[in-house]
Each structure stands twice: as structure tokens, then as C-alpha cells.
N, C-alpha and C. Protein backbone atom coordinates (compact mmCIF):
# COMPACT_ATOMS: atom_id res chain seq x y z
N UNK A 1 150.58 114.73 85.45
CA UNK A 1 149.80 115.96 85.39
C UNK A 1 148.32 115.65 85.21
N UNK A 2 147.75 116.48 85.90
CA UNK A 2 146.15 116.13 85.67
C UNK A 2 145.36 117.75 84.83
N UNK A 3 144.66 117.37 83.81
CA UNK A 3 144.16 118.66 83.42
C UNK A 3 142.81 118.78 84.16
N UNK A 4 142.22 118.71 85.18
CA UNK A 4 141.40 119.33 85.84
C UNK A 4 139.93 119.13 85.74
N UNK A 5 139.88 117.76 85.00
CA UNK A 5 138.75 117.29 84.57
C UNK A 5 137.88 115.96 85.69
N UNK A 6 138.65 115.78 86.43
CA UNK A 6 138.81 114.79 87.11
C UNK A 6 137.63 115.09 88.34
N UNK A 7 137.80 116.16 88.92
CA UNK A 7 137.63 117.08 89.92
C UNK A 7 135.69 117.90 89.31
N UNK A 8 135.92 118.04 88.33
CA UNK A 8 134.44 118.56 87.69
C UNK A 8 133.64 117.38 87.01
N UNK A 9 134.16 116.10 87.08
CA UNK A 9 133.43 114.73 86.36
C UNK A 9 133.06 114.14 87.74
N UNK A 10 133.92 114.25 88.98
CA UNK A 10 133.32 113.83 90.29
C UNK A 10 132.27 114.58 90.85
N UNK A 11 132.30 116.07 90.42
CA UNK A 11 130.48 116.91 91.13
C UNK A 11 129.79 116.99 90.01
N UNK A 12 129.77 116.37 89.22
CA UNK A 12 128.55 115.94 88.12
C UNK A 12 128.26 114.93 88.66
N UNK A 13 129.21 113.93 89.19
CA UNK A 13 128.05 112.67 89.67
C UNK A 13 127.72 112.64 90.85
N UNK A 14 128.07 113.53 91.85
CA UNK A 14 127.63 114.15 93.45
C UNK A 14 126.21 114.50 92.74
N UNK A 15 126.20 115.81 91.86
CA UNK A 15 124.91 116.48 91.62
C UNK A 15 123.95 115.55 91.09
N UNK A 16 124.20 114.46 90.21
CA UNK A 16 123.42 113.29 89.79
C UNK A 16 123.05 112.57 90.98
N UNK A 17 123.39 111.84 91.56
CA UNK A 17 122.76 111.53 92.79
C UNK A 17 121.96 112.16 94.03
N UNK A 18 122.63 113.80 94.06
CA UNK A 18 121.75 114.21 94.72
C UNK A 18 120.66 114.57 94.27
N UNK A 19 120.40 114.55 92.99
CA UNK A 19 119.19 114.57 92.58
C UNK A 19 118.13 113.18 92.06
N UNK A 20 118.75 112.06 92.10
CA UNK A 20 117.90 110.98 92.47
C UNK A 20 117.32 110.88 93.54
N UNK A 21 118.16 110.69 94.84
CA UNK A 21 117.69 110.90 96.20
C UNK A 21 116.74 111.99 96.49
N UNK A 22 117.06 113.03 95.61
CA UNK A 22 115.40 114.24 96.02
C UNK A 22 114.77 113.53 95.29
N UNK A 23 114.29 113.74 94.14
CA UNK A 23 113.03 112.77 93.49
C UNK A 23 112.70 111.17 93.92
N UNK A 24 113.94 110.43 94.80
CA UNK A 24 112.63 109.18 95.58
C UNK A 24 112.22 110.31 96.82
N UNK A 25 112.39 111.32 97.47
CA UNK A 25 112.11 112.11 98.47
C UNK A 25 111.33 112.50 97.94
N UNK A 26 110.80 113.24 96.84
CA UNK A 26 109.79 113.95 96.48
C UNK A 26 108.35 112.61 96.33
N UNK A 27 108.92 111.70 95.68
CA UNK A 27 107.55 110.77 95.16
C UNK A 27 107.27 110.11 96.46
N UNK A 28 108.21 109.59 97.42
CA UNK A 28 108.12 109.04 98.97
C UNK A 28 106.88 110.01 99.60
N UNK A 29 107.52 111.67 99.61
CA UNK A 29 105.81 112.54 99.78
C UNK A 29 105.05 112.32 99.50
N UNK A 30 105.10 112.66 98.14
CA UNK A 30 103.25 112.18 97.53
C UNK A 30 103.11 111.27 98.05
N UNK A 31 103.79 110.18 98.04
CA UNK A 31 102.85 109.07 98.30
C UNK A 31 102.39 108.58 99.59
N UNK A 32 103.16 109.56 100.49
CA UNK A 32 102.66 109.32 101.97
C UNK A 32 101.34 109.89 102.05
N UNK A 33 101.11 111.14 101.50
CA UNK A 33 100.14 112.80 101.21
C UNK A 33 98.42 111.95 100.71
N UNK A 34 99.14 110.94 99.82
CA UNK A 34 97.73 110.34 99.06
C UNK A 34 97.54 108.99 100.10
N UNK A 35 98.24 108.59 100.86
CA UNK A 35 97.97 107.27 101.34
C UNK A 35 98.12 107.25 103.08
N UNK A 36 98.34 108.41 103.12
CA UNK A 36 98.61 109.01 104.73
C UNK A 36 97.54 108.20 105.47
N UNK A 37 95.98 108.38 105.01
CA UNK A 37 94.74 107.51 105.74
C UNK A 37 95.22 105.95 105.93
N UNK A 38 95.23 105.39 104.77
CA UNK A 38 95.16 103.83 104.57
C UNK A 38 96.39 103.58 105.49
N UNK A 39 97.86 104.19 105.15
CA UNK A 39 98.75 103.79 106.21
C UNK A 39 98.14 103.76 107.74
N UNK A 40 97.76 105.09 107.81
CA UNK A 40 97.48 105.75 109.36
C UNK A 40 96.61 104.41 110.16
N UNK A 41 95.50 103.70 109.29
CA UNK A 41 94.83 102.97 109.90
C UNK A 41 95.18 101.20 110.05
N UNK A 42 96.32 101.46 108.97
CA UNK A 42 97.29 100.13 109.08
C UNK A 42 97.91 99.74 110.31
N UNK A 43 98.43 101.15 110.69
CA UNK A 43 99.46 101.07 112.23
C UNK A 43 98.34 101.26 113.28
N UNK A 44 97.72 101.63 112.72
CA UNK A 44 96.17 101.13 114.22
C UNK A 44 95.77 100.23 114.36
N UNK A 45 96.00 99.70 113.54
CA UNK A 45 95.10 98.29 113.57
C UNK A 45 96.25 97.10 114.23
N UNK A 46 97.79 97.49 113.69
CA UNK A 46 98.85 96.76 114.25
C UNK A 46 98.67 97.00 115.48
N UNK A 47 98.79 98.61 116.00
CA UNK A 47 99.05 98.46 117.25
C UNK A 47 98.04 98.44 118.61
N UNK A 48 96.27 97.87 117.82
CA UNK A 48 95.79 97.60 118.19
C UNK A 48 95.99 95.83 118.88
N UNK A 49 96.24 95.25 117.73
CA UNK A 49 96.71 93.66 118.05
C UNK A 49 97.64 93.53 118.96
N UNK A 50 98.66 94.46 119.20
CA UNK A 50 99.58 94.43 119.85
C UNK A 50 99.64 94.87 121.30
């Protein structure tokens, strides 16, 4: 017999992970938002050499 705990301890740790994966998604933004230039001119410059 299972008392039903099994089933509500597995979407606590669904909901725990899906909320790690948003917050590296959220800080991955910012940090594209603040660094968008410096990247942007990184891949120019690559695909200038290239």
C-alpha cells in the first residue's frame, strides 16, 4: 500500500527544478541585457577573422 506521499514528494522536486532552471534563465538575461555590446562585438570581430 502506498499512502500517497510518494506522488506529492515527486512535484515538489519537478517544481524545485523548475525553478532553478528559470533563475539560471532569468540571470542568463541580465547578463546578456548588460553585456549584449561587448558580446555583440566579440562575434564581429570572430567573424571578421573568419
Amino acid at each position: 500500500m502506498t499512502d500517497g506521499r510518494g506522488a506529492r514528494e515527486d512535484g515538489q522536486g519537478l517544481v524545485e527544478y523548475a525553478l532553478i532552471v528559470a533563475l539560471i534563465a532569468i540571470i542568463a538575461l541580465v547578463a546578456l541585457l548588460f553585456m549584449g555590446d561587448q558580446i555583440s562585438s566579440i562575434l564581429s570581430t570572430i567573424a571578421d577573422q573568419v
